[in-house]
PDB file of N, CA and C in Angstrom:
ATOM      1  N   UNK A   1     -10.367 -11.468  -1.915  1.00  0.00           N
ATOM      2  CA  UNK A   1      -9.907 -10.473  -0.967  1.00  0.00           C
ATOM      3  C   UNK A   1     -10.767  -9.221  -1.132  1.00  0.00           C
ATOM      4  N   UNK A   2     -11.451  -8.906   0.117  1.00  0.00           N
ATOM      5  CA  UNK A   2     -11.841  -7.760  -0.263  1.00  0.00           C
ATOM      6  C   UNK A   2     -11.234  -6.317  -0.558  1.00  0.00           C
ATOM      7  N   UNK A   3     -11.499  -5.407  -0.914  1.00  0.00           N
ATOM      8  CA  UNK A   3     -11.013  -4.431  -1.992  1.00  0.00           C
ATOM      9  C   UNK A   3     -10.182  -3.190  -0.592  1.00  0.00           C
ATOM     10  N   UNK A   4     -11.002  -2.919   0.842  1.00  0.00           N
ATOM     11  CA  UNK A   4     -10.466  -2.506   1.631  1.00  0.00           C
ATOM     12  C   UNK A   4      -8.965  -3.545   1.923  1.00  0.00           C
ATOM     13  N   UNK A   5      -9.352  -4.513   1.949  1.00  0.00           N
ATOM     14  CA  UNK A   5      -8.142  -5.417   2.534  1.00  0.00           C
ATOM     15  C   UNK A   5      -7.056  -5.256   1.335  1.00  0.00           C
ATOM     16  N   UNK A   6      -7.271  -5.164   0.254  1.00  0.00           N
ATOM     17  CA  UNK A   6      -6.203  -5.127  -0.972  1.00  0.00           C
ATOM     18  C   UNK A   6      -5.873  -3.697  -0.790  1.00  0.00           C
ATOM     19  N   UNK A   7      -6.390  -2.691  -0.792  1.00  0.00           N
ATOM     20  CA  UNK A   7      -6.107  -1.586  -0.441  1.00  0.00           C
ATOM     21  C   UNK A   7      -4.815  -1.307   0.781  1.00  0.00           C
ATOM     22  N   UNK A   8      -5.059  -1.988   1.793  1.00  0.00           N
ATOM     23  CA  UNK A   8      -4.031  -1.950   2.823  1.00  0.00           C
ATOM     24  C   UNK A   8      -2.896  -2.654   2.866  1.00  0.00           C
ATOM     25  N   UNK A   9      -3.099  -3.717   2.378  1.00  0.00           N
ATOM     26  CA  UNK A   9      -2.071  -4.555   1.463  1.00  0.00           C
ATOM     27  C   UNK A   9      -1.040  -4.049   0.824  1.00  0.00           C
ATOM     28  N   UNK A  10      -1.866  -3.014  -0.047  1.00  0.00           N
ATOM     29  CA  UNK A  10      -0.600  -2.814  -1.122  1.00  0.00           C
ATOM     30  C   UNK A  10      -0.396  -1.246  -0.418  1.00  0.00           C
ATOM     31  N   UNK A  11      -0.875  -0.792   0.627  1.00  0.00           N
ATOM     32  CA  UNK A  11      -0.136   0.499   1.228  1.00  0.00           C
ATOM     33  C   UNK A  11       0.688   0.335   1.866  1.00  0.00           C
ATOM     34  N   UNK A  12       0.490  -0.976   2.676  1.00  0.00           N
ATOM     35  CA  UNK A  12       2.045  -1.430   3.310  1.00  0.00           C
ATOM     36  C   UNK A  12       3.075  -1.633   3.068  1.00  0.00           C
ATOM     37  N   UNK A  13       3.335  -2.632   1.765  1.00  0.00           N
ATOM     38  CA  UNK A  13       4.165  -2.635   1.097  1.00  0.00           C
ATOM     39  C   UNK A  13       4.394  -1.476   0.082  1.00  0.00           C
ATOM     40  N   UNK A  14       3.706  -0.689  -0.113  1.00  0.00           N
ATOM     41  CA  UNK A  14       4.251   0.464  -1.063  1.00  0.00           C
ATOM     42  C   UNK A  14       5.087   1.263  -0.175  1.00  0.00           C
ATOM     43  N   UNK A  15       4.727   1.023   1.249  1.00  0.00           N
ATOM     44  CA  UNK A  15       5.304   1.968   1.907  1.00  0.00           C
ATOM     45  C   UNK A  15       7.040   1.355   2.471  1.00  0.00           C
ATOM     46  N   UNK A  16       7.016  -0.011   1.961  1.00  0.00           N
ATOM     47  CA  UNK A  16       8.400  -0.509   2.618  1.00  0.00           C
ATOM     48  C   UNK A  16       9.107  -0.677   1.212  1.00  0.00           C
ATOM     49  N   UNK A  17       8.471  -0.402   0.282  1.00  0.00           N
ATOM     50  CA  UNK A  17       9.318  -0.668  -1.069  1.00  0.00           C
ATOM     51  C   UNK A  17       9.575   0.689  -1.097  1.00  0.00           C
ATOM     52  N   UNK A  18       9.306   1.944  -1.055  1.00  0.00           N
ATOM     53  CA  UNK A  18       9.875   3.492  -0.993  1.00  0.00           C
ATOM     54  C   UNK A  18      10.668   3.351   0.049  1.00  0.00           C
ATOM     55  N   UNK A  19      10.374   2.687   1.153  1.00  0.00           N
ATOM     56  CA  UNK A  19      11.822   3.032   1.812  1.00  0.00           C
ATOM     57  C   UNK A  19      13.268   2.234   1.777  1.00  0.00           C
ATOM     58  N   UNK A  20      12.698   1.237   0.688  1.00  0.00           N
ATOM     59  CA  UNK A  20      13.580  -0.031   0.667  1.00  0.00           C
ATOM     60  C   UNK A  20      13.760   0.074  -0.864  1.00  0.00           C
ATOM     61  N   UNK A  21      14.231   1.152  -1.895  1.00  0.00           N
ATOM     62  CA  UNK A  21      14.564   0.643  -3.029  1.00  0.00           C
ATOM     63  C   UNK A  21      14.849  -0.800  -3.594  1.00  0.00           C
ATOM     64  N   UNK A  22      15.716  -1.057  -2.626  1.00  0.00           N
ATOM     65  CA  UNK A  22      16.740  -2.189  -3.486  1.00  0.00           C
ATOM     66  C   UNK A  22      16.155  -3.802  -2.917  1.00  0.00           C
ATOM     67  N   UNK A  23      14.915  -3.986  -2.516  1.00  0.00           N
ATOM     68  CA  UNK A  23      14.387  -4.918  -1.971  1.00  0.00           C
ATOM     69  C   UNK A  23      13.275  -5.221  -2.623  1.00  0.00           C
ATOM     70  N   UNK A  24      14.357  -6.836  -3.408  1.00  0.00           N
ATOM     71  CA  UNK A  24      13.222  -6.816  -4.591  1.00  0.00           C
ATOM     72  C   UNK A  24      11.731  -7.600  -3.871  1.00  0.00           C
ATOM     73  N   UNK A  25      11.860  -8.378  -3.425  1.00  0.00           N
ATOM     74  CA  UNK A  25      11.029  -9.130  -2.821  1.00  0.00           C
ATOM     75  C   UNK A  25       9.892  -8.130  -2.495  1.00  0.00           C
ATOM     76  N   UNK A  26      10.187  -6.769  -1.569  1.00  0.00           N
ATOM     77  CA  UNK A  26       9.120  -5.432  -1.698  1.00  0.00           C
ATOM     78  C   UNK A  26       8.554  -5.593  -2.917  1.00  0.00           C
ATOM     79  N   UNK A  27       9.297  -4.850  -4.135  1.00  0.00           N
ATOM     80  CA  UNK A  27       8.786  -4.704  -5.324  1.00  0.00           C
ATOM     81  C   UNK A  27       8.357  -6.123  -5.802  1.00  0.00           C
ATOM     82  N   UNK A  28       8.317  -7.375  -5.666  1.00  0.00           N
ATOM     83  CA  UNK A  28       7.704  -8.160  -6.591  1.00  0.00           C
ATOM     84  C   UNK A  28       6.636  -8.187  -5.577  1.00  0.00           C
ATOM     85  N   UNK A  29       6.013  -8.139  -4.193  1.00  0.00           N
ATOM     86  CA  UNK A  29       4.701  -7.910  -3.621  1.00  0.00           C
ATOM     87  C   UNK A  29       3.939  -6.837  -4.373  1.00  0.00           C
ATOM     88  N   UNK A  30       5.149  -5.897  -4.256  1.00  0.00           N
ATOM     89  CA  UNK A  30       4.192  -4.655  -4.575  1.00  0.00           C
ATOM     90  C   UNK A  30       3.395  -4.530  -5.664  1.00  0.00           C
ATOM     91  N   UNK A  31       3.815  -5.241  -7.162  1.00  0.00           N
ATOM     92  CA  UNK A  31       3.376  -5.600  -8.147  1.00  0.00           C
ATOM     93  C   UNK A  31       2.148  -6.646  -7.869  1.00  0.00           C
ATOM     94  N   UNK A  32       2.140  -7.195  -7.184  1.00  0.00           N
ATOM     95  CA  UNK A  32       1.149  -8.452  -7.011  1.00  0.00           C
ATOM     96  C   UNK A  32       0.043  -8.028  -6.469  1.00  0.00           C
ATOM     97  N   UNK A  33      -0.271  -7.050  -5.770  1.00  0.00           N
ATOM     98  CA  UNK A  33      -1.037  -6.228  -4.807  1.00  0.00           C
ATOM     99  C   UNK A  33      -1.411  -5.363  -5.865  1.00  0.00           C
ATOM    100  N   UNK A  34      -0.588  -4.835  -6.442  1.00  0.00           N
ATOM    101  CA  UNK A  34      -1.261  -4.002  -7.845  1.00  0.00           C
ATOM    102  C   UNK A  34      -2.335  -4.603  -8.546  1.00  0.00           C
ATOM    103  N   UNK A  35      -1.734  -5.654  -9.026  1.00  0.00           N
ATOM    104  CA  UNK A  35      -2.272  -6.747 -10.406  1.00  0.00           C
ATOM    105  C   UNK A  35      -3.961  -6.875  -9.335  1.00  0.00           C
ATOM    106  N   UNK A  36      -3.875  -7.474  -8.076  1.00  0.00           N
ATOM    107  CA  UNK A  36      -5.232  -7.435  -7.690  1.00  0.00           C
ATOM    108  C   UNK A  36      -5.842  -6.470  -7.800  1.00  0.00           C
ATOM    109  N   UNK A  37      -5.049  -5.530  -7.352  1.00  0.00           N
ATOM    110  CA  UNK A  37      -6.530  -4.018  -7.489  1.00  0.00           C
ATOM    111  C   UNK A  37      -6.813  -3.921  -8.696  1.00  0.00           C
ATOM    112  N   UNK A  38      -5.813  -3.990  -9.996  1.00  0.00           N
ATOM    113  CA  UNK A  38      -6.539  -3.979 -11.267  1.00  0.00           C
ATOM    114  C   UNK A  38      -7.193  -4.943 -11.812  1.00  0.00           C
ATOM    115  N   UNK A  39      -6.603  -6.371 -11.651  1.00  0.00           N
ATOM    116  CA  UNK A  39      -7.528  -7.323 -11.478  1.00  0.00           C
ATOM    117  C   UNK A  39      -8.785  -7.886 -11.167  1.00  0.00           C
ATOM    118  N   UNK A  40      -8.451  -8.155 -10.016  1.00  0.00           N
ATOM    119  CA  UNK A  40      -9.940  -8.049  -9.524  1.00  0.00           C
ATOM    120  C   UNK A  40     -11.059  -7.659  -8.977  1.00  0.00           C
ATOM    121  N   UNK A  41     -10.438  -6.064  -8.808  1.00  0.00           N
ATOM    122  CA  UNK A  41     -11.470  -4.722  -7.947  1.00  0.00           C
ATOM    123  C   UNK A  41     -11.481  -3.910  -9.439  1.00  0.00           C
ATOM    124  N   UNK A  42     -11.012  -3.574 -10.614  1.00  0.00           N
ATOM    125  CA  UNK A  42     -11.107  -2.732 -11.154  1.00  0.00           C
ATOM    126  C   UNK A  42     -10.941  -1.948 -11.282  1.00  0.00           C
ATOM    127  N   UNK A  43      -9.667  -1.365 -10.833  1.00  0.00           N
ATOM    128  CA  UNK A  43      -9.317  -0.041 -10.410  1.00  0.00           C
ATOM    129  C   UNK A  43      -8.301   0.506 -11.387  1.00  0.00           C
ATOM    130  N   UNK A  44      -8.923   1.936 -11.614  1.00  0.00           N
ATOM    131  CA  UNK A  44      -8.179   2.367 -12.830  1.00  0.00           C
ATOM    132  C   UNK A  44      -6.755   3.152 -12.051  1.00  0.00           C
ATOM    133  N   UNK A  45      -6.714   3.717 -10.928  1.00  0.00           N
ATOM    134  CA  UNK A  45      -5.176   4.502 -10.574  1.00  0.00           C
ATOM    135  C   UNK A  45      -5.853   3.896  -8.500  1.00  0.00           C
ATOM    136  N   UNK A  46      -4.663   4.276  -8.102  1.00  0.00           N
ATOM    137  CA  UNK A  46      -4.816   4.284  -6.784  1.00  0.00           C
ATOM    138  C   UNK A  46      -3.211   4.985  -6.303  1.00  0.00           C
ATOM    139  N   UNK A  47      -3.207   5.483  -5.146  1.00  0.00           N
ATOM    140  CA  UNK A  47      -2.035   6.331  -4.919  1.00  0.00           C
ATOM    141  C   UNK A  47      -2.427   6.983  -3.322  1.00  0.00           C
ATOM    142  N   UNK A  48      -1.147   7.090  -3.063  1.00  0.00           N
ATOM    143  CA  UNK A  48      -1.158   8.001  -1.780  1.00  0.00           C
ATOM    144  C   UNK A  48      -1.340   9.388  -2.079  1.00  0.00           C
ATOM    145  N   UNK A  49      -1.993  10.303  -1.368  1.00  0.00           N
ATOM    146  CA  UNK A  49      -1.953  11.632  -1.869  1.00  0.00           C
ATOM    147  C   UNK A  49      -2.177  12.443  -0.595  1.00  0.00           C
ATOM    148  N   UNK A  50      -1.976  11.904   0.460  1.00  0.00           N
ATOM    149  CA  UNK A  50      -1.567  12.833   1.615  1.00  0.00           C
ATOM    150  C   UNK A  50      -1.371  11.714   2.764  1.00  0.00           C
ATOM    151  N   UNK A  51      -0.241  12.697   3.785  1.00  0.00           N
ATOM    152  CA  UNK A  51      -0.183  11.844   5.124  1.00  0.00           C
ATOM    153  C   UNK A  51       0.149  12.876   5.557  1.00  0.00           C
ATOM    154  N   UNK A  52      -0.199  12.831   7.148  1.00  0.00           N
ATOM    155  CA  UNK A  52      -0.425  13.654   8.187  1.00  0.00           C
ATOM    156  C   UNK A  52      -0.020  13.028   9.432  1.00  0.00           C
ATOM    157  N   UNK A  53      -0.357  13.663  10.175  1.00  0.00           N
ATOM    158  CA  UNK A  53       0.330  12.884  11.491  1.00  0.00           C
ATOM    159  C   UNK A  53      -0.429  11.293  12.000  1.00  0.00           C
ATOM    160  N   UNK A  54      -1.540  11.338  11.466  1.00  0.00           N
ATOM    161  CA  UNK A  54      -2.293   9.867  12.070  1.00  0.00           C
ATOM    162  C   UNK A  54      -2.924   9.469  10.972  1.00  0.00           C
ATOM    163  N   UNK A  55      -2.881   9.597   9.715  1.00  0.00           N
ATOM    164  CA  UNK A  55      -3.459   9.114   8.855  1.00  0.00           C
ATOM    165  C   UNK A  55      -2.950   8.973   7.551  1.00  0.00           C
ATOM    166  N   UNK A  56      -2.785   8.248   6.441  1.00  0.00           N
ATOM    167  CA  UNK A  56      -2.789   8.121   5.209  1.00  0.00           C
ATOM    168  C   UNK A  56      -3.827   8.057   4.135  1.00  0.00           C
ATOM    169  N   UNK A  57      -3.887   8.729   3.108  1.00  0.00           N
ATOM    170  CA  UNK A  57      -4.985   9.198   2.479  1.00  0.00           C
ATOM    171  C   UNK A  57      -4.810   8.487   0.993  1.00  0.00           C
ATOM    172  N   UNK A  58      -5.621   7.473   0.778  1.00  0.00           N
ATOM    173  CA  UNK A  58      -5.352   6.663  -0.694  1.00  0.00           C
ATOM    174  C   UNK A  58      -6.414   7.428  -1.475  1.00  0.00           C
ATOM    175  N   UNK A  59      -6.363   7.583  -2.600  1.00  0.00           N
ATOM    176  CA  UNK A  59      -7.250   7.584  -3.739  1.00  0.00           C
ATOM    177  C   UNK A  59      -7.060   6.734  -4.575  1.00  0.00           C
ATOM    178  N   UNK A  60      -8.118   6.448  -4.858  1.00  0.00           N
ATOM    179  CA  UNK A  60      -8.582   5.325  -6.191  1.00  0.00           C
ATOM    180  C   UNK A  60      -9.768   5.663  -6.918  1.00  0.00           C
ATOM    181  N   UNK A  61      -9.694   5.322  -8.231  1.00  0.00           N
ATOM    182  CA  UNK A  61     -10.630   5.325  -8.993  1.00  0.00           C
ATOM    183  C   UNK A  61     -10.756   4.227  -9.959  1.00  0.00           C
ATOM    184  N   UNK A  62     -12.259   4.333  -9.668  1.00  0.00           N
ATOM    185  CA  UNK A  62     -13.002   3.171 -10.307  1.00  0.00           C
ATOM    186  C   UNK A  62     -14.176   3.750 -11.131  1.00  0.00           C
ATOM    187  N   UNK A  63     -14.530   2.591 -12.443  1.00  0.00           N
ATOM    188  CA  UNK A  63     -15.722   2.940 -13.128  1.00  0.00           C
ATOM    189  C   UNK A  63     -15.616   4.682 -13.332  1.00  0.00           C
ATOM    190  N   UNK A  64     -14.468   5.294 -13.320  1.00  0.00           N
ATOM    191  CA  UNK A  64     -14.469   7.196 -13.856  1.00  0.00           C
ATOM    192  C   UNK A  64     -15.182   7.718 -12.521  1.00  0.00           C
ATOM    193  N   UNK A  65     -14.911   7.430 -11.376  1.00  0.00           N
ATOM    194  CA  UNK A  65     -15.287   7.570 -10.342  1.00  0.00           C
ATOM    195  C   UNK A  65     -13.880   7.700  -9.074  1.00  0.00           C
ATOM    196  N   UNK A  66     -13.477   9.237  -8.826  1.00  0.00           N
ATOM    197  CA  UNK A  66     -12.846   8.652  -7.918  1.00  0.00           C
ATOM    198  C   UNK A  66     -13.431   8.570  -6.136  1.00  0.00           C
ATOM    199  N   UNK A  67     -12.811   8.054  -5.512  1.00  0.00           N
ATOM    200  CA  UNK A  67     -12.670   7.623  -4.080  1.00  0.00           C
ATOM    201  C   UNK A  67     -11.629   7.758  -2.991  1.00  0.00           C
ATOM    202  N   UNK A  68     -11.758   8.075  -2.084  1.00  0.00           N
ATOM    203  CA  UNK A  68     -11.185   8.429  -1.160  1.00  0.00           C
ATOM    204  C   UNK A  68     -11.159   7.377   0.135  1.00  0.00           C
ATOM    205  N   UNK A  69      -9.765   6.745   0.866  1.00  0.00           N
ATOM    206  CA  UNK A  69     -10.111   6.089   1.635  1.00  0.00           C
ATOM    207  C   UNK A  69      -8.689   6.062   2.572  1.00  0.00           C
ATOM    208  N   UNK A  70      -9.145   5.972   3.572  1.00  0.00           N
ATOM    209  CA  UNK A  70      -8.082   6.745   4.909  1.00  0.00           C
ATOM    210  C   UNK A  70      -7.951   5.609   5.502  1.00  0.00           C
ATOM    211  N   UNK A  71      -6.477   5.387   6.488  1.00  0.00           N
ATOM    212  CA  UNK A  71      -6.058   4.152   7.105  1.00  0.00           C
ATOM    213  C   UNK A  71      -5.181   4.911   8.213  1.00  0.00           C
ATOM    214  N   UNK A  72      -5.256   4.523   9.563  1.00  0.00           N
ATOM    215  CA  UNK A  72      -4.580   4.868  10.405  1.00  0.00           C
ATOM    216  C   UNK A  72      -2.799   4.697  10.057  1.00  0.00           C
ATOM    217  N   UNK A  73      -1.878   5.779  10.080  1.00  0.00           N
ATOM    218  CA  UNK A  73      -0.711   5.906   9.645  1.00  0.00           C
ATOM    219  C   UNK A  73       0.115   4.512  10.831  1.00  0.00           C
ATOM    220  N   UNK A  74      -0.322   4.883  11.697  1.00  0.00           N
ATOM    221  CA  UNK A  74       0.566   3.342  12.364  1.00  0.00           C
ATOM    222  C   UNK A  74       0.507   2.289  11.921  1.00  0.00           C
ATOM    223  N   UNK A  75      -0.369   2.054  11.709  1.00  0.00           N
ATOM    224  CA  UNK A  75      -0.611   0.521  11.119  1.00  0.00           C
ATOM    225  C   UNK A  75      -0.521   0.001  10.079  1.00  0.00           C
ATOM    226  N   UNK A  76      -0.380   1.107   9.141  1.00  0.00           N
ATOM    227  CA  UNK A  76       0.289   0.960   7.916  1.00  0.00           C
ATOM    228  C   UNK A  76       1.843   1.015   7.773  1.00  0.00           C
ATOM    229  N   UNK A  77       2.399   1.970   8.930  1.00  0.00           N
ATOM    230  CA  UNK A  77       3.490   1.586   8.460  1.00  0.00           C
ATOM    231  C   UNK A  77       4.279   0.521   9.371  1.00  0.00           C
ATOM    232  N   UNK A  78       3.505  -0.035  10.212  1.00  0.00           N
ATOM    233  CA  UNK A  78       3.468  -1.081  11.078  1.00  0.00           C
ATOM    234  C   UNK A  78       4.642  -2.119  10.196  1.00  0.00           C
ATOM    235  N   UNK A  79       4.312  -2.632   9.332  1.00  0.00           N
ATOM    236  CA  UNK A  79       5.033  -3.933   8.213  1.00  0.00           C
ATOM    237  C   UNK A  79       6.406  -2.948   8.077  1.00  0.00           C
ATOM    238  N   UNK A  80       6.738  -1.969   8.081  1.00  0.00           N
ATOM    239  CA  UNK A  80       8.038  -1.166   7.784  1.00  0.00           C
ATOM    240  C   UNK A  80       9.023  -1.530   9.040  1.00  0.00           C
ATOM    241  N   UNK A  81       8.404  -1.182  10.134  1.00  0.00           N
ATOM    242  CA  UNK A  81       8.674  -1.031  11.350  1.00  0.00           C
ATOM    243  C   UNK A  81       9.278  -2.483  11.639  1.00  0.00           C
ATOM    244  N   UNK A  82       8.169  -3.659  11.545  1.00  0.00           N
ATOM    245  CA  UNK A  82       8.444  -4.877  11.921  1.00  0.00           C
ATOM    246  C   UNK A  82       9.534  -5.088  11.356  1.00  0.00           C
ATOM    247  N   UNK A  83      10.006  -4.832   9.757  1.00  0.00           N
ATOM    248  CA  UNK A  83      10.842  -5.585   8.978  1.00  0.00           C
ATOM    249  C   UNK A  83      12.246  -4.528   9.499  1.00  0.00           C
ATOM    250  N   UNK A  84      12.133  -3.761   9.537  1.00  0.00           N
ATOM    251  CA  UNK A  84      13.635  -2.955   9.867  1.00  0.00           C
ATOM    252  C   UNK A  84      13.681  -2.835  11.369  1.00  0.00           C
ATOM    253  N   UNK A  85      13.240  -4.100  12.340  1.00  0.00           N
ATOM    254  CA  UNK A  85      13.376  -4.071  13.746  1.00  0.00           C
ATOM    255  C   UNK A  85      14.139  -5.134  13.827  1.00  0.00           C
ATOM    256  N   UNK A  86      14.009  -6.133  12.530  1.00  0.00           N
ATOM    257  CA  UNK A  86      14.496  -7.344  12.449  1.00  0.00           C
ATOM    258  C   UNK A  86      15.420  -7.649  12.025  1.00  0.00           C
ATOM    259  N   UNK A  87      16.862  -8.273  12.201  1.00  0.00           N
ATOM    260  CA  UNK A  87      18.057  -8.090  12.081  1.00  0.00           C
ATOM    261  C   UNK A  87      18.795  -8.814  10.578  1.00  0.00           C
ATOM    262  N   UNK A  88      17.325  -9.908  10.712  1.00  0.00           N
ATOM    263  CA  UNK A  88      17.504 -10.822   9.540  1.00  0.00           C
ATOM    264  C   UNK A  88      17.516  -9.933   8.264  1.00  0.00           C
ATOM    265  N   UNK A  89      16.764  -8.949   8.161  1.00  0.00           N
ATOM    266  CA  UNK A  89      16.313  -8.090   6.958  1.00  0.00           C
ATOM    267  C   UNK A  89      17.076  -6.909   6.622  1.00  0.00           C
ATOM    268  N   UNK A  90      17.858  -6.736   7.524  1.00  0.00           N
ATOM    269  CA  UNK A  90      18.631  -5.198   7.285  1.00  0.00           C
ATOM    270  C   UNK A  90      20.406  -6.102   7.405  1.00  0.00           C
TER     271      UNK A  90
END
């Protein structure tokens, strides 16, 4: 998987496991999406650290290097949206 695609991955679900405490199935993705970025991209922290009206702002760092990388806010929280539209899930 590439490292953008793991990146969005685990913003989606980070973003439905904060709004979904008690949904473990969130949290055991969310862990799994972790384990790859440390796994197999190398990544020493990654985190949200701003949102705005159209965008979400990840940082990560790698190799003592950090990085900056932005994702349109809809579409990230797109997977939130789908799952609490759906009757099965709520």
């Amino acid at each position: 998987m590439k490292l953008e695609d793991a990146l969005f991955n685990w913003l989606q679900i980070q973003i439905v496991s904060a709004a979904r405490p008690e949904d473990g199935a969130a949290a055991d993705t969310l862990a799994f999406f972790a384990q790859i970025l440390v796994e197999d991209h190398q990544l020493d922290r990654f985190e949200i650290t701003k949102t705005d009206d159209t965008m979400i702002y990840l940082k990560y760092e790698k190799d003592g290097r950090s990085k900056l990388q932005l994702f349109p806010r809809e579409a990230a929280e797109q997977l939130l949206a789908d799952i609490e539209s759906n009757p099965k899930y709520n």
